[in-house]
PDB file of N, CA and C in Angstrom:
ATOM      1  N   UNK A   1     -25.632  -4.915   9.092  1.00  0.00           N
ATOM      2  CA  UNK A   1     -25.302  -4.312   7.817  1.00  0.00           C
ATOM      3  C   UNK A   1     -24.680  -5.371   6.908  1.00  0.00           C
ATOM      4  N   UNK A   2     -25.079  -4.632   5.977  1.00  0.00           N
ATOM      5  CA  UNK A   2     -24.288  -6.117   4.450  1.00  0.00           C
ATOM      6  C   UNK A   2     -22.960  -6.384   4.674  1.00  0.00           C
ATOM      7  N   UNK A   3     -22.465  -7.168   4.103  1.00  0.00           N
ATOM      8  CA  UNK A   3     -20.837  -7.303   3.938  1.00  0.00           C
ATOM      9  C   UNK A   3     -20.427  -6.744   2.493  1.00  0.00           C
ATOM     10  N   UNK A   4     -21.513  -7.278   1.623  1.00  0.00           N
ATOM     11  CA  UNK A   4     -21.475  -6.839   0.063  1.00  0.00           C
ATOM     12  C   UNK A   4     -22.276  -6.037  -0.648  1.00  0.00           C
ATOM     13  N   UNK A   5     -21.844  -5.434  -1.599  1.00  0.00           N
ATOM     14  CA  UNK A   5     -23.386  -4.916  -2.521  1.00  0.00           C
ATOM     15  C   UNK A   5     -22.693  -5.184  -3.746  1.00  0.00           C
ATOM     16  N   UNK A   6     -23.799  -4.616  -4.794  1.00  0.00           N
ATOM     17  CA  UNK A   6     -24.059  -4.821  -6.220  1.00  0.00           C
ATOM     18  C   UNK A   6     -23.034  -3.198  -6.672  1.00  0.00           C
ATOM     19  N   UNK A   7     -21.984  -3.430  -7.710  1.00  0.00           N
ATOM     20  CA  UNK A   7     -21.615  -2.035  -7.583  1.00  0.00           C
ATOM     21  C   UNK A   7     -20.663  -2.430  -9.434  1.00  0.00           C
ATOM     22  N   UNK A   8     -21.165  -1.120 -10.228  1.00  0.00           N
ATOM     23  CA  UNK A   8     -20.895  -0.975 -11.490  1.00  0.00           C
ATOM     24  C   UNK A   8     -19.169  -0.585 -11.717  1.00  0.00           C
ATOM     25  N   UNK A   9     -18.788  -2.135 -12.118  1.00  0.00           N
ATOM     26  CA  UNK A   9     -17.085  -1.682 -12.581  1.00  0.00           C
ATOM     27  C   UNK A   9     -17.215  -1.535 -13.979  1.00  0.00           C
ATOM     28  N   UNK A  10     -16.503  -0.091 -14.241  1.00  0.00           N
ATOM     29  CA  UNK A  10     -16.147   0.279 -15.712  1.00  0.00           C
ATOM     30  C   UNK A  10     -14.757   0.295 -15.899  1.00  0.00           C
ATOM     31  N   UNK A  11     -14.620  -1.259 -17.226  1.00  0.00           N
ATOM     32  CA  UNK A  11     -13.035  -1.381 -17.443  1.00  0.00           C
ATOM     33  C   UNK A  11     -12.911  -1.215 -19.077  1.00  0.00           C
ATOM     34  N   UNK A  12     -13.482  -0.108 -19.542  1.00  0.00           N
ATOM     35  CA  UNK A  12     -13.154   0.451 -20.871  1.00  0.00           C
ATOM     36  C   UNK A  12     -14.321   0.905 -21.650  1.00  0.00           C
ATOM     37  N   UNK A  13     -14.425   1.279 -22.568  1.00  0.00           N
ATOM     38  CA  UNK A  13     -15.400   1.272 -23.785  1.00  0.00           C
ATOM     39  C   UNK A  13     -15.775   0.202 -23.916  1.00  0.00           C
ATOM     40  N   UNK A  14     -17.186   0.262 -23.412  1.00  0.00           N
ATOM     41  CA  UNK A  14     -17.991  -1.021 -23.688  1.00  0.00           C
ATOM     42  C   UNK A  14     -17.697  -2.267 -23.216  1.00  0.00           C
ATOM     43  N   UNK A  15     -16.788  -1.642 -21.887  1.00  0.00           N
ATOM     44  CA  UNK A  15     -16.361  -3.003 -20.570  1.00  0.00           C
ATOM     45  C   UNK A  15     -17.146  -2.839 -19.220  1.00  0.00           C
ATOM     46  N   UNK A  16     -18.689  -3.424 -19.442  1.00  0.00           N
ATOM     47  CA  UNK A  16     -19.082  -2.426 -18.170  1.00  0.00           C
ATOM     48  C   UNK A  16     -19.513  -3.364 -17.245  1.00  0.00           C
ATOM     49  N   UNK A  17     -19.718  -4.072 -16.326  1.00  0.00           N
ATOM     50  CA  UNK A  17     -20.349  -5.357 -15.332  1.00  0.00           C
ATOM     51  C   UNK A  17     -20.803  -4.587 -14.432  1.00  0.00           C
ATOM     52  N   UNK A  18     -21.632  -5.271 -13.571  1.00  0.00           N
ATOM     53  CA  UNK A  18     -21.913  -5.161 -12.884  1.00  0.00           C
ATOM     54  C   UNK A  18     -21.989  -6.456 -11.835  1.00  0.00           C
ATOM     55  N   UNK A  19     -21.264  -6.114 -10.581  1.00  0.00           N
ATOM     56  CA  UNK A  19     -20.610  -6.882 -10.042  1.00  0.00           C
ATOM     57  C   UNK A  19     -20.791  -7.203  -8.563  1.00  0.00           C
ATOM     58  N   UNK A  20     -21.041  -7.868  -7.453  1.00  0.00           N
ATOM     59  CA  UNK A  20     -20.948  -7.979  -5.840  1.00  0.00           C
ATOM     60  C   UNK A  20     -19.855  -8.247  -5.652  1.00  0.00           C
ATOM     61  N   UNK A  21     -19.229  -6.941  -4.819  1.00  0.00           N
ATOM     62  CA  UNK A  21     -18.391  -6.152  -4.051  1.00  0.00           C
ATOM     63  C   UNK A  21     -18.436  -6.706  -2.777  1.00  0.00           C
ATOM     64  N   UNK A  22     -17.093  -6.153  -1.864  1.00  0.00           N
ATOM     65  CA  UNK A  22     -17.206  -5.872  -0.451  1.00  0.00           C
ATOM     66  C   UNK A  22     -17.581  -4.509  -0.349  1.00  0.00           C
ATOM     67  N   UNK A  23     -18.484  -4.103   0.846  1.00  0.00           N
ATOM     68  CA  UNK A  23     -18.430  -2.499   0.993  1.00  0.00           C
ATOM     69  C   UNK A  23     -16.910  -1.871   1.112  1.00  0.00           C
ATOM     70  N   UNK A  24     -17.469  -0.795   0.626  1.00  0.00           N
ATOM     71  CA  UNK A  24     -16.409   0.221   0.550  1.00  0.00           C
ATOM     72  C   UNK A  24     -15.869   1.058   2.045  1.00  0.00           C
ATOM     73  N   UNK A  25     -14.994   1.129   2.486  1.00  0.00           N
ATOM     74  CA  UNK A  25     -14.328   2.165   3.379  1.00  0.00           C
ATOM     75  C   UNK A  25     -13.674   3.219   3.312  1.00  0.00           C
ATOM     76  N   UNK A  26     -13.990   4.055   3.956  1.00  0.00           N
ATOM     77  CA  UNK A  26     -13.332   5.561   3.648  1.00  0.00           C
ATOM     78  C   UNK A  26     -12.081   5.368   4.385  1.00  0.00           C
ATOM     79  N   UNK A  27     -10.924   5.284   3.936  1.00  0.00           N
ATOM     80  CA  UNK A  27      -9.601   5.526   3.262  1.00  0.00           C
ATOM     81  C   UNK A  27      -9.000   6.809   3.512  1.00  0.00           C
ATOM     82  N   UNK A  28      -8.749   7.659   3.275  1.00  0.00           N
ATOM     83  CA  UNK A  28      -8.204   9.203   3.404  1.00  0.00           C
ATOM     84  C   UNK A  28      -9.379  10.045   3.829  1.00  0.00           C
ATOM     85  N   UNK A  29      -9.066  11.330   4.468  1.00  0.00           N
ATOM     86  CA  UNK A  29      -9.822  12.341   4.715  1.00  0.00           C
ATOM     87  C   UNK A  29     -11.012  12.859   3.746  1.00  0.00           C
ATOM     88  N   UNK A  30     -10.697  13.065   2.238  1.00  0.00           N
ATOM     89  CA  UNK A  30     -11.144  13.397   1.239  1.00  0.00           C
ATOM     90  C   UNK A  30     -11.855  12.001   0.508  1.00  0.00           C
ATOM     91  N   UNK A  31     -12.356  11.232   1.303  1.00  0.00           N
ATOM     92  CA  UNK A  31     -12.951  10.056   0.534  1.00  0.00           C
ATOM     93  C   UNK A  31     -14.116  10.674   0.649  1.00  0.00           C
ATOM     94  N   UNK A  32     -15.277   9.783  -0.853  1.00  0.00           N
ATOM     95  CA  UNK A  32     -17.108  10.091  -0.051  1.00  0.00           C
ATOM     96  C   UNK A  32     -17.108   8.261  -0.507  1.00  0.00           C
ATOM     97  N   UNK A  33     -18.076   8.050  -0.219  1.00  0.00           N
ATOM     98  CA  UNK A  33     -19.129   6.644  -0.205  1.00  0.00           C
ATOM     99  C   UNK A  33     -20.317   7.423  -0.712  1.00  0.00           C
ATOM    100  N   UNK A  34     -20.396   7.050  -2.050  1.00  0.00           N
ATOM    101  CA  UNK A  34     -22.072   7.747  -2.443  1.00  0.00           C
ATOM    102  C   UNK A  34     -22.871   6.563  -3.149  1.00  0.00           C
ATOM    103  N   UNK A  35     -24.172   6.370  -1.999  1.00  0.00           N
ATOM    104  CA  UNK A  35     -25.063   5.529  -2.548  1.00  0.00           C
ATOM    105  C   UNK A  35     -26.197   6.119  -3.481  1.00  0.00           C
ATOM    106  N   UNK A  36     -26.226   5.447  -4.292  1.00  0.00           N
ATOM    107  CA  UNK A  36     -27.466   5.773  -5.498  1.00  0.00           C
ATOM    108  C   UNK A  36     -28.312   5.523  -5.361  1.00  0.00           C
ATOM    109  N   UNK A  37     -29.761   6.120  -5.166  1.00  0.00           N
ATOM    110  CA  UNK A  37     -30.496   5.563  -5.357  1.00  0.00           C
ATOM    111  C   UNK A  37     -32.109   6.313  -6.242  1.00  0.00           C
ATOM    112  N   UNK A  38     -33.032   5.433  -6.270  1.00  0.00           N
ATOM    113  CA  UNK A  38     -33.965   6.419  -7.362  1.00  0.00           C
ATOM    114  C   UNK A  38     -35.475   5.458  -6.786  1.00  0.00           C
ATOM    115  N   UNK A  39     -36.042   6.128  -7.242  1.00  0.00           N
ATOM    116  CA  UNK A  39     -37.275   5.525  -7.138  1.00  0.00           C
ATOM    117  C   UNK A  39     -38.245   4.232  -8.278  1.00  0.00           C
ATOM    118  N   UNK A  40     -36.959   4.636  -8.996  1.00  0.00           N
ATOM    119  CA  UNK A  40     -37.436   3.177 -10.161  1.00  0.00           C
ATOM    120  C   UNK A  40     -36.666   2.214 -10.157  1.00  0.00           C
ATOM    121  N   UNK A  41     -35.617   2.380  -8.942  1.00  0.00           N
ATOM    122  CA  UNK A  41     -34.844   1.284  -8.503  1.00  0.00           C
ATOM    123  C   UNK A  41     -33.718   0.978 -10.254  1.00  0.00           C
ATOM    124  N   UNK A  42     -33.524   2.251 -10.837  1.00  0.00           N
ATOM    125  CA  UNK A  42     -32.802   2.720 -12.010  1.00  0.00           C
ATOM    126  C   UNK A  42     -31.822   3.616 -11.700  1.00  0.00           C
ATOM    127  N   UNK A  43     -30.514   3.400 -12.197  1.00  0.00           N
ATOM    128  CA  UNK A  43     -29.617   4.534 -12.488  1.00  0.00           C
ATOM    129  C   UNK A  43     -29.150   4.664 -13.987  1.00  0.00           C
ATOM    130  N   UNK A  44     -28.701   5.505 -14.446  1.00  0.00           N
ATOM    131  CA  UNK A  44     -28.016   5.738 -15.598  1.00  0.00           C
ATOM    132  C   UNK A  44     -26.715   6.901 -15.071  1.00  0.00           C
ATOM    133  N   UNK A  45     -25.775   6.716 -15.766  1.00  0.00           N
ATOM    134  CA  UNK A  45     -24.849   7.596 -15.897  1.00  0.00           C
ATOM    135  C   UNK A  45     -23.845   8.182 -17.433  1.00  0.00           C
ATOM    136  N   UNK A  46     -23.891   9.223 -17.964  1.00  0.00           N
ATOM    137  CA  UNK A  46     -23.644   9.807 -18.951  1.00  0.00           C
ATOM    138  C   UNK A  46     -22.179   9.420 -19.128  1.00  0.00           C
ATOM    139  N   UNK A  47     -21.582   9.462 -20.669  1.00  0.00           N
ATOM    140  CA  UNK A  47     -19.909   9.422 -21.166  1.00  0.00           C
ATOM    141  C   UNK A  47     -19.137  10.193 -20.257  1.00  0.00           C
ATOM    142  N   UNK A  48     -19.488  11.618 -20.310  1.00  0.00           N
ATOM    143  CA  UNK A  48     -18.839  12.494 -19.487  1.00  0.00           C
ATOM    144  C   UNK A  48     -18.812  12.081 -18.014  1.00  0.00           C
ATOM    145  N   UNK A  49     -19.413  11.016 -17.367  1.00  0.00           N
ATOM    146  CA  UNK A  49     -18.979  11.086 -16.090  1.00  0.00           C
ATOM    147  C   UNK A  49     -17.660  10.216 -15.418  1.00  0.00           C
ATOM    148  N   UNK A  50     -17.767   9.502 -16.784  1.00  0.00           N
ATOM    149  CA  UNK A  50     -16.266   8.232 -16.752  1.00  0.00           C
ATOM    150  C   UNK A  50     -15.445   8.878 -17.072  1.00  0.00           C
ATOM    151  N   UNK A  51     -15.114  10.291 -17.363  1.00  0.00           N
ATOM    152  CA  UNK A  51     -13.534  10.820 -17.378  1.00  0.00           C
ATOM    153  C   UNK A  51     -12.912  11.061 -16.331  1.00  0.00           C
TER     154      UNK A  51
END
């Protein structure tokens, strides 16, 4: 398994990178790890989901 991936940090309005990470670990009971994925090898995500 990887050590790293490719993973979208949002640090404001119109602060958006995209960046290689370490993987993520679940942390508390109530953590998820959700991988994205699509068939056009595309994501988008809407204003409303950064609140």
């Amino acid at each position: 398994m990887a050590s790293t991936m490719k993973a979208v940090n949002y640090n404001g309005p119109f602060k958006v990178k995209v960046q290689e990470v370490g993987m993520p670990k679940i942390q508390h009971p109530d953590d998820v790890i959700l991988k994205v994925t699509s068939s056009t090898s595309k994501a988008a995500i809407c204003g409303s989901d950064l609140q």
